[in-house]
C-alpha atoms as a PDB file:
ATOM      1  CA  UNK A   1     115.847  99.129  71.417  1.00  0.00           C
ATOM      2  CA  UNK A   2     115.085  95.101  71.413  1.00  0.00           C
ATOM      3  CA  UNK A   3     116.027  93.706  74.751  1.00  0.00           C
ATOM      4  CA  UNK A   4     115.799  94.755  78.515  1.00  0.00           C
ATOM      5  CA  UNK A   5     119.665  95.470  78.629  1.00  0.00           C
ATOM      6  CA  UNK A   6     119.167  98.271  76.063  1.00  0.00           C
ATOM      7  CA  UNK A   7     115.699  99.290  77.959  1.00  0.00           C
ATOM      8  CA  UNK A   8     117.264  99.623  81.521  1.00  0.00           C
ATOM      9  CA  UNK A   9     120.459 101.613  79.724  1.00  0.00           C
ATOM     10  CA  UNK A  10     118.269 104.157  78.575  1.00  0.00           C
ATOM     11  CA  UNK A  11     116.547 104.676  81.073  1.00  0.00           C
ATOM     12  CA  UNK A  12     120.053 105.248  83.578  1.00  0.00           C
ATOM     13  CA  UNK A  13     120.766 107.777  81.045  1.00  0.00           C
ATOM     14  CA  UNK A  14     117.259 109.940  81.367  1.00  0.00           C
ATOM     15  CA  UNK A  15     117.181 113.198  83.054  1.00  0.00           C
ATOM     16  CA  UNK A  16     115.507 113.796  86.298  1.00  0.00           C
ATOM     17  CA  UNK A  17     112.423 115.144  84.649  1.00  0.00           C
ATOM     18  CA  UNK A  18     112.210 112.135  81.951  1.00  0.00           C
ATOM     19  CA  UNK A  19     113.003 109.535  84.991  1.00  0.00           C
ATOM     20  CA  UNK A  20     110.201 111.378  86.674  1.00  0.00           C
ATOM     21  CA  UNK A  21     107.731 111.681  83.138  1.00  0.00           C
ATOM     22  CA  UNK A  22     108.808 107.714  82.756  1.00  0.00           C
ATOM     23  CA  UNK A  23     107.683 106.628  85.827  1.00  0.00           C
ATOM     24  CA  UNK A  24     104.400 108.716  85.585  1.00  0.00           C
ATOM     25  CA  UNK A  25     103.648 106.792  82.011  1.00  0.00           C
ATOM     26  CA  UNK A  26     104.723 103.452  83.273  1.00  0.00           C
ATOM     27  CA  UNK A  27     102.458 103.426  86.284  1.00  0.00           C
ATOM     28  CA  UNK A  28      99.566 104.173  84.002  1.00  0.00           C
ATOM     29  CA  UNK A  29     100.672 101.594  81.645  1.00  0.00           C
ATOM     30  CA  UNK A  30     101.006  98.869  84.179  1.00  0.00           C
ATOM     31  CA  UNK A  31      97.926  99.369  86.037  1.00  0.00           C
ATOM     32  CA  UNK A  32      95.982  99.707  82.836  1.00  0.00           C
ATOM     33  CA  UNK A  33      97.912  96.006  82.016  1.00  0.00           C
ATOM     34  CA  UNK A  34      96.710  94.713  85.132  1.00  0.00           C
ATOM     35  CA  UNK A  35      93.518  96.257  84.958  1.00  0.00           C
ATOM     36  CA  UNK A  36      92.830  94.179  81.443  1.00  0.00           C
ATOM     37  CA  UNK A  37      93.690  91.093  83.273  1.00  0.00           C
ATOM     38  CA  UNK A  38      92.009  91.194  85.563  1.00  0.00           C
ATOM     39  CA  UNK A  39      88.759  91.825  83.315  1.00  0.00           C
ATOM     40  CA  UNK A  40      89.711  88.849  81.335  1.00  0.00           C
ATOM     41  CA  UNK A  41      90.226  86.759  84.751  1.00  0.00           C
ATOM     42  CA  UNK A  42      87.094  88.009  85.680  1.00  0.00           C
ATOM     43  CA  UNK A  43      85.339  87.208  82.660  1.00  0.00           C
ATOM     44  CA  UNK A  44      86.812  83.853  82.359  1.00  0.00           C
ATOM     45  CA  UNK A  45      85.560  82.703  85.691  1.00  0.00           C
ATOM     46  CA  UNK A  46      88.885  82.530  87.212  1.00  0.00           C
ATOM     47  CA  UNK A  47      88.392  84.609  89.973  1.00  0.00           C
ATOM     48  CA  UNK A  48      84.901  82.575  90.645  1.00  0.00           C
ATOM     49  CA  UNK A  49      86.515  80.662  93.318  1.00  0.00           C
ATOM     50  CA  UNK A  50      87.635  82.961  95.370  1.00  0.00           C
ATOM     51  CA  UNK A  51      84.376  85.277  95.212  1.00  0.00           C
ATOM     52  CA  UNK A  52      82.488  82.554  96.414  1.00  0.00           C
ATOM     53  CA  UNK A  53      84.719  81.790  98.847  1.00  0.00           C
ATOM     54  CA  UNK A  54      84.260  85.133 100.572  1.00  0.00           C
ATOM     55  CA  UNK A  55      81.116  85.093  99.842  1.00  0.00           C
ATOM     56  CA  UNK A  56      80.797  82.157 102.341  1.00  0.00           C
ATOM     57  CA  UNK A  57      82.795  84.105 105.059  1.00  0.00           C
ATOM     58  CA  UNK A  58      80.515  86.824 104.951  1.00  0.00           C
ATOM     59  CA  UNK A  59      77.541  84.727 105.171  1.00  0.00           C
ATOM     60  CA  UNK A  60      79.522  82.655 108.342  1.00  0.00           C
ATOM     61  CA  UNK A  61      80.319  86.319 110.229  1.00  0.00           C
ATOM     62  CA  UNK A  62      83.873  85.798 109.517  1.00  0.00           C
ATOM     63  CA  UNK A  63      84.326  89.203 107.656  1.00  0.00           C
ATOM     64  CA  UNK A  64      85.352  92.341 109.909  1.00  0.00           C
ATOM     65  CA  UNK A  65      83.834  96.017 108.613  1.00  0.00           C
ATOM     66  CA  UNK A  66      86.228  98.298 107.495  1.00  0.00           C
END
């Protein structure tokens, strides 16, 4: 199974219960993606910009508690 045609084929043909086990494995394996990303963002100073930037609105009183 090479190419997203094949992927989204099999996945039609799973049961309920796989569909369902699927789903469960893929939402762990796409947060954990996103997670790593955002780590290496993080680390890379991308996000640096917009930390600061809120960091300013909090300072100015333009933040609103949650």
């Amino acid at each position: 199974m090479t190419t997203i045609s094949e992927i989204e084929d099999a996945v039609r043909r799973l049961s309920r219960a796989d569909l369902a086990a699927f789903r469960e494995w893929f939402d762990r394996f796409d947060a954990e993606a996103w997670d790593r990303q955002f780590e290496q963002d993080a680390r890379e100073g991308r996000l640096d910009d917009l930390a600061n930037e809120a960091l300013e609105d909090l300072r100015e009183g333009r933040c609103t508690d949650l």
